[in-house]
Protein backbone atom coordinates (compact mmCIF):
# COMPACT_ATOMS: atom_id res chain seq x y z
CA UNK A 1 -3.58 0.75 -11.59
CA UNK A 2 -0.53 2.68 -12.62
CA UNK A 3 -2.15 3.99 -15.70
CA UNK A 4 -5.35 4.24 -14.37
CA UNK A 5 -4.62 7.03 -11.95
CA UNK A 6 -1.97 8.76 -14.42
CA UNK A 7 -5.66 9.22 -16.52
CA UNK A 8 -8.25 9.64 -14.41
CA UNK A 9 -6.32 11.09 -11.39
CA UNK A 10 -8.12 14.34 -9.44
CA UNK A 11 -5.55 16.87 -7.95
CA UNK A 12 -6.29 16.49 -4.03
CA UNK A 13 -7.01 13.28 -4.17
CA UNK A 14 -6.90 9.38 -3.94
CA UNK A 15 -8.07 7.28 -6.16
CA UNK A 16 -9.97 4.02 -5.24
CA UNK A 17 -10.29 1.65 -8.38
CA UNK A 18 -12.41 -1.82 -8.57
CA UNK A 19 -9.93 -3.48 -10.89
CA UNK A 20 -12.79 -6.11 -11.63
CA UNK A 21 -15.70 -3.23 -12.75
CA UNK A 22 -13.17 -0.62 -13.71
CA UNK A 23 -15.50 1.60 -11.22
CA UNK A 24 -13.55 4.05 -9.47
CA UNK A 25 -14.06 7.16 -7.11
CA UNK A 26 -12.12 9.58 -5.03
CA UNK A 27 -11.43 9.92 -1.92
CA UNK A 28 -10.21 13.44 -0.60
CA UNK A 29 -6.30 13.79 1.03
CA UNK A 30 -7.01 16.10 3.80
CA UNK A 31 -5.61 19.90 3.60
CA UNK A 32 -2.56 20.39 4.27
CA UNK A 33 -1.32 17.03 4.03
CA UNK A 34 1.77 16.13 1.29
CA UNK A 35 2.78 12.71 -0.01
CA UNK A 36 5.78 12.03 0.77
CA UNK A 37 7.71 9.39 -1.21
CA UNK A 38 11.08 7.73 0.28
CA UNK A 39 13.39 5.51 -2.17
CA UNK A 40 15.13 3.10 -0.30
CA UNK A 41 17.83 2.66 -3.53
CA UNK A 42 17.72 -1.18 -3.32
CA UNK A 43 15.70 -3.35 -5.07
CA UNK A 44 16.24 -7.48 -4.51
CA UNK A 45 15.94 -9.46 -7.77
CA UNK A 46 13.12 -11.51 -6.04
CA UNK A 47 10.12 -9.96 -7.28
CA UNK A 48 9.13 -11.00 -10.39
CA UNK A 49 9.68 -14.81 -9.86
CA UNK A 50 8.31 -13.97 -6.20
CA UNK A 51 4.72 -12.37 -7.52
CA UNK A 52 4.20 -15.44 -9.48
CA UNK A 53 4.74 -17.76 -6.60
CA UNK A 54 2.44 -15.60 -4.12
CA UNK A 55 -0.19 -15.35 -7.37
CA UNK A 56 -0.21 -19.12 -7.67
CA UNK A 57 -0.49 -19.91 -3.84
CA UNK A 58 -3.76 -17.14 -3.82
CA UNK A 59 -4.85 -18.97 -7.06
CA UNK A 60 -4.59 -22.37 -4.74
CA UNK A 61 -6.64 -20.28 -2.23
CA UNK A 62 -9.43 -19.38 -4.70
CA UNK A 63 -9.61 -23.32 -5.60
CA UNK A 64 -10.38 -24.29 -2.19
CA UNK A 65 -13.07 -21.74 -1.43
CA UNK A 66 -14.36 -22.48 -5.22
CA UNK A 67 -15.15 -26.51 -4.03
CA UNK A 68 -17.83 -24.97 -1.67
CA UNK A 69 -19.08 -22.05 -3.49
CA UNK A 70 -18.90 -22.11 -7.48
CA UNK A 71 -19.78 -18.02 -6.96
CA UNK A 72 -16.04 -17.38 -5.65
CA UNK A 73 -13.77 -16.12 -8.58
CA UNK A 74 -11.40 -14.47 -6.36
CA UNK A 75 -10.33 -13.84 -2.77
CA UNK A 76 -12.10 -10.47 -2.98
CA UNK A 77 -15.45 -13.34 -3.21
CA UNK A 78 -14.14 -14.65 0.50
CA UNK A 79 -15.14 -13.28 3.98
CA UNK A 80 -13.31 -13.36 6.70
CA UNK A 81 -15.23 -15.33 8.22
CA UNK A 82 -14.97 -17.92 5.26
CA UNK A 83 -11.49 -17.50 5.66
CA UNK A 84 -10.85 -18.10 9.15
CA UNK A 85 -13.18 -21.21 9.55
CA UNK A 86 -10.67 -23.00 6.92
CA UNK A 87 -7.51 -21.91 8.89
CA UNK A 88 -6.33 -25.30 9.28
CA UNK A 89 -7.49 -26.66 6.09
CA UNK A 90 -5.23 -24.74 4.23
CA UNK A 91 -1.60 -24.83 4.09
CA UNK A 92 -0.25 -22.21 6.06
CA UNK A 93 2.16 -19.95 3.18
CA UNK A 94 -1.21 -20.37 1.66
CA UNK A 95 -3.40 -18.79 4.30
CA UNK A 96 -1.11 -16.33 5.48
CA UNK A 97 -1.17 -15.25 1.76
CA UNK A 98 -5.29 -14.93 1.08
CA UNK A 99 -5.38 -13.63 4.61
CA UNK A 100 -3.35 -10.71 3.42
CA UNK A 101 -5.30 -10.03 0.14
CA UNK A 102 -8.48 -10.39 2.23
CA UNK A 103 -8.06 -8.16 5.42
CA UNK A 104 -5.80 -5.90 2.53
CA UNK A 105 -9.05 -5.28 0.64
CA UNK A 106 -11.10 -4.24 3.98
CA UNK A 107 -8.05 -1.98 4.97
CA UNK A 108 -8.25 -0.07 1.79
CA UNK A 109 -12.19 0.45 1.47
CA UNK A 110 -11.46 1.70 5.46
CA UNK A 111 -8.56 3.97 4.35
CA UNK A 112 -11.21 5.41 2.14
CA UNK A 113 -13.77 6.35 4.43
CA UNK A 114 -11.21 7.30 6.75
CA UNK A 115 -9.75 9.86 4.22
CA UNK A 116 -13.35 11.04 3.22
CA UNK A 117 -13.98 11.79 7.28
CA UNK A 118 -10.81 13.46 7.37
CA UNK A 119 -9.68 10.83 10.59
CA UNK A 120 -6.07 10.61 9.94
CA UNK A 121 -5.43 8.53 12.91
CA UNK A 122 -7.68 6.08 11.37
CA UNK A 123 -5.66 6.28 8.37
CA UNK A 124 -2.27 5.97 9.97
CA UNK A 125 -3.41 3.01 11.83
CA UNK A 126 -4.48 1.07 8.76
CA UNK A 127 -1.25 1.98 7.04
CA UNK A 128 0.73 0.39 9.46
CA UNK A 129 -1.00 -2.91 9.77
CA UNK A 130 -1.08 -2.75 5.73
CA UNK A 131 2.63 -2.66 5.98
CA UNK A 132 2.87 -5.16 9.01
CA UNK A 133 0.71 -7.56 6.78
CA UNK A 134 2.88 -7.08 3.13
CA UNK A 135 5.72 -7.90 5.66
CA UNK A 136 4.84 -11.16 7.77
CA UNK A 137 1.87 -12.31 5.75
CA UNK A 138 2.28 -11.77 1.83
CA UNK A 139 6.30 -11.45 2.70
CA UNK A 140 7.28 -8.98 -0.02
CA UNK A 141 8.87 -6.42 2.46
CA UNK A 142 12.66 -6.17 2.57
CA UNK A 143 14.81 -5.19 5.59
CA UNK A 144 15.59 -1.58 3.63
CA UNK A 145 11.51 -0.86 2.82
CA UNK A 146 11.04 -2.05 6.95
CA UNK A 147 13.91 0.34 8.21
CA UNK A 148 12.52 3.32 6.10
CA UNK A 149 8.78 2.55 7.43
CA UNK A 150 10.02 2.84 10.90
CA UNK A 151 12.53 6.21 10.37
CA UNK A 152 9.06 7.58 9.84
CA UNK A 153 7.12 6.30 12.56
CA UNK A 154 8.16 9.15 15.33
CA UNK A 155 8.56 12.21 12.90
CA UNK A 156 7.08 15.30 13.53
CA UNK A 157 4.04 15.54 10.95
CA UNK A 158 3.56 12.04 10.32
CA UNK A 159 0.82 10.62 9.87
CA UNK A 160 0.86 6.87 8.28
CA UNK A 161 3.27 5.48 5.75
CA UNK A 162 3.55 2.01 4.18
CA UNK A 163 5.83 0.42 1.12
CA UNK A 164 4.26 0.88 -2.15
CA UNK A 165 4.83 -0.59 -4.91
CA UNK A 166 6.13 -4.20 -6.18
CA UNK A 167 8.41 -4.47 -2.89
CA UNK A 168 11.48 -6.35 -2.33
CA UNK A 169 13.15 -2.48 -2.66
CA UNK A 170 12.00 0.30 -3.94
CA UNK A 171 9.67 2.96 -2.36
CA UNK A 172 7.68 3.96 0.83
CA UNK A 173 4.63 6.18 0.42
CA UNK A 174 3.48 8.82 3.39
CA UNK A 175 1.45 11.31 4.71
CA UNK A 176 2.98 14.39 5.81
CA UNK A 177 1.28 17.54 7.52
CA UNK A 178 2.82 20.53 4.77
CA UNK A 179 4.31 22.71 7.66
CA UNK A 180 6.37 19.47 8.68
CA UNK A 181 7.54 17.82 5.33
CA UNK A 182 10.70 19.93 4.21
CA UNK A 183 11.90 18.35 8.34
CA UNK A 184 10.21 15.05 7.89
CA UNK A 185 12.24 14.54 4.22
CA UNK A 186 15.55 15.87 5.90
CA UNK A 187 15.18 14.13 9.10
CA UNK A 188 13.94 10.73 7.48
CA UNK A 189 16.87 10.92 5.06
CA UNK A 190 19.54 11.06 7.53
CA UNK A 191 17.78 8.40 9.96
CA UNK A 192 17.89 5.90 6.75
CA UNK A 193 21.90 6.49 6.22
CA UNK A 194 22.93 6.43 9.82
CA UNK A 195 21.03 2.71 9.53
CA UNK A 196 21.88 1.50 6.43
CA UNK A 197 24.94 3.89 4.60
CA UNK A 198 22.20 4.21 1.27
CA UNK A 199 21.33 7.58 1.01
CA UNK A 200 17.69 7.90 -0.46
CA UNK A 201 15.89 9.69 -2.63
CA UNK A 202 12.97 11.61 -1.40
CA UNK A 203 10.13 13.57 -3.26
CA UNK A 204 7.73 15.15 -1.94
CA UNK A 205 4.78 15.69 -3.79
CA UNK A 206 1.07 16.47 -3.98
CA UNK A 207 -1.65 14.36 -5.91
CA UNK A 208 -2.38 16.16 -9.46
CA UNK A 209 -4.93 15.89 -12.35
CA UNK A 210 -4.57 12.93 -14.40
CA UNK A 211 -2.99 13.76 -18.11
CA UNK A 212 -4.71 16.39 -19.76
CA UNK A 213 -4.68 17.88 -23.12
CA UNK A 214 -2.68 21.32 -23.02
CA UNK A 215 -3.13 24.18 -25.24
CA UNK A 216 -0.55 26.11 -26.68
CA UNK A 217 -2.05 29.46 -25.42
């Protein structure tokens, strides 16, 4: 996905990729709106060995559904409805886990439209139950990633931020109204130190054009 969007990125916007069809399209970021990324300093030496488990236990997930329809490749395949009629036939780490991936997929074709109506509350709303979800279903969160999401929450200009990324550490990702973001990164920054003594990184940025050939001229 990573180098995806460094290629095919459009300035001013998101980028939503099928990673089975390679088919991809944009979806605007609202004017006046800035990405604001937070780096919690920490990362946990969990992830790798972590991603396989949580890979294996959506692979078990895929099985099950597979044994009553051969068309299911993936838990993208699975409804919810599928899903939640086999609650209890499934372990629970591994229900809690496809549950994630599922309602995660409906989130982020939602976050879509929301961006291309321009309803930010929309947005913010599906951010934080994306986060809630990585957290207490798929359980790659951390208590450094959860303290930065909810610095945030209050802020003036806010509107939605989540963890990004592998998890277990590293970065949050947010939206930030432009004439509130130089406050938001300050403010954020100091609410993050005061909770855990890290002092973060924080970049605020804008989405640009993917890489591009430049002349010399």
């Amino acid at each position: 996905m990573r180098q995806f969007v460094s290629c095919m990125g459009k300035a001013g916007h998101a980028l939503l990729l099928d990673c089975r069809s390679l088919e991809f399209k944009f979806a605007p970021i609202p004017a006046g709106i800035e990405i604001v990324v937070c780096n919690t300093m920490v990362k946990h030496e969990l992830a790798s060995n972590a991603y396989n488990t949580r890979r294996e236990q959506c692979e078990e997930g895929v099985r099950f559904f597979a044994k009553s329809n051969p068309e299911i490749r993936a838990l993208r395949d699975v409804s919810v409805e599928t899903l939640n009629a086999h609650a209890k036939d499934l372990p629970s780490v591994v229900f809690n886990r496809c549950a994630h991936v599922i309602y995660e997929n409906q989130r982020t074709l939602a976050t879509a439209r929301a961006l291309q109506e321009g309803d930010l509350d929309r947005v913010r709303d599906l951010m934080r139950k994306s986060h809630r979800s990585l957290r207490d279903l798929y359980e790659v969160s951390c208590d450094e990633l959860d303290i930065m999401v909810e610095c945030a929450q209050d802020l003036p200009g806010f509107c939605g931020g989540r963890m990004t990324g592998g998890g277990f550490g590293g970065c949050t990702v947010n939206l930030v109204r432009e004439e509130s973001a130089a406050d938001f990164a300050a403010q954020i920054a100091q609410r993050y130190h005061q909770a855990t003594a890290i002092t973060p990184q924080i970049y605020p940025c804008h989405a640009a054009n993917g890489a591009q050939e430049l002349s010399l001229n």
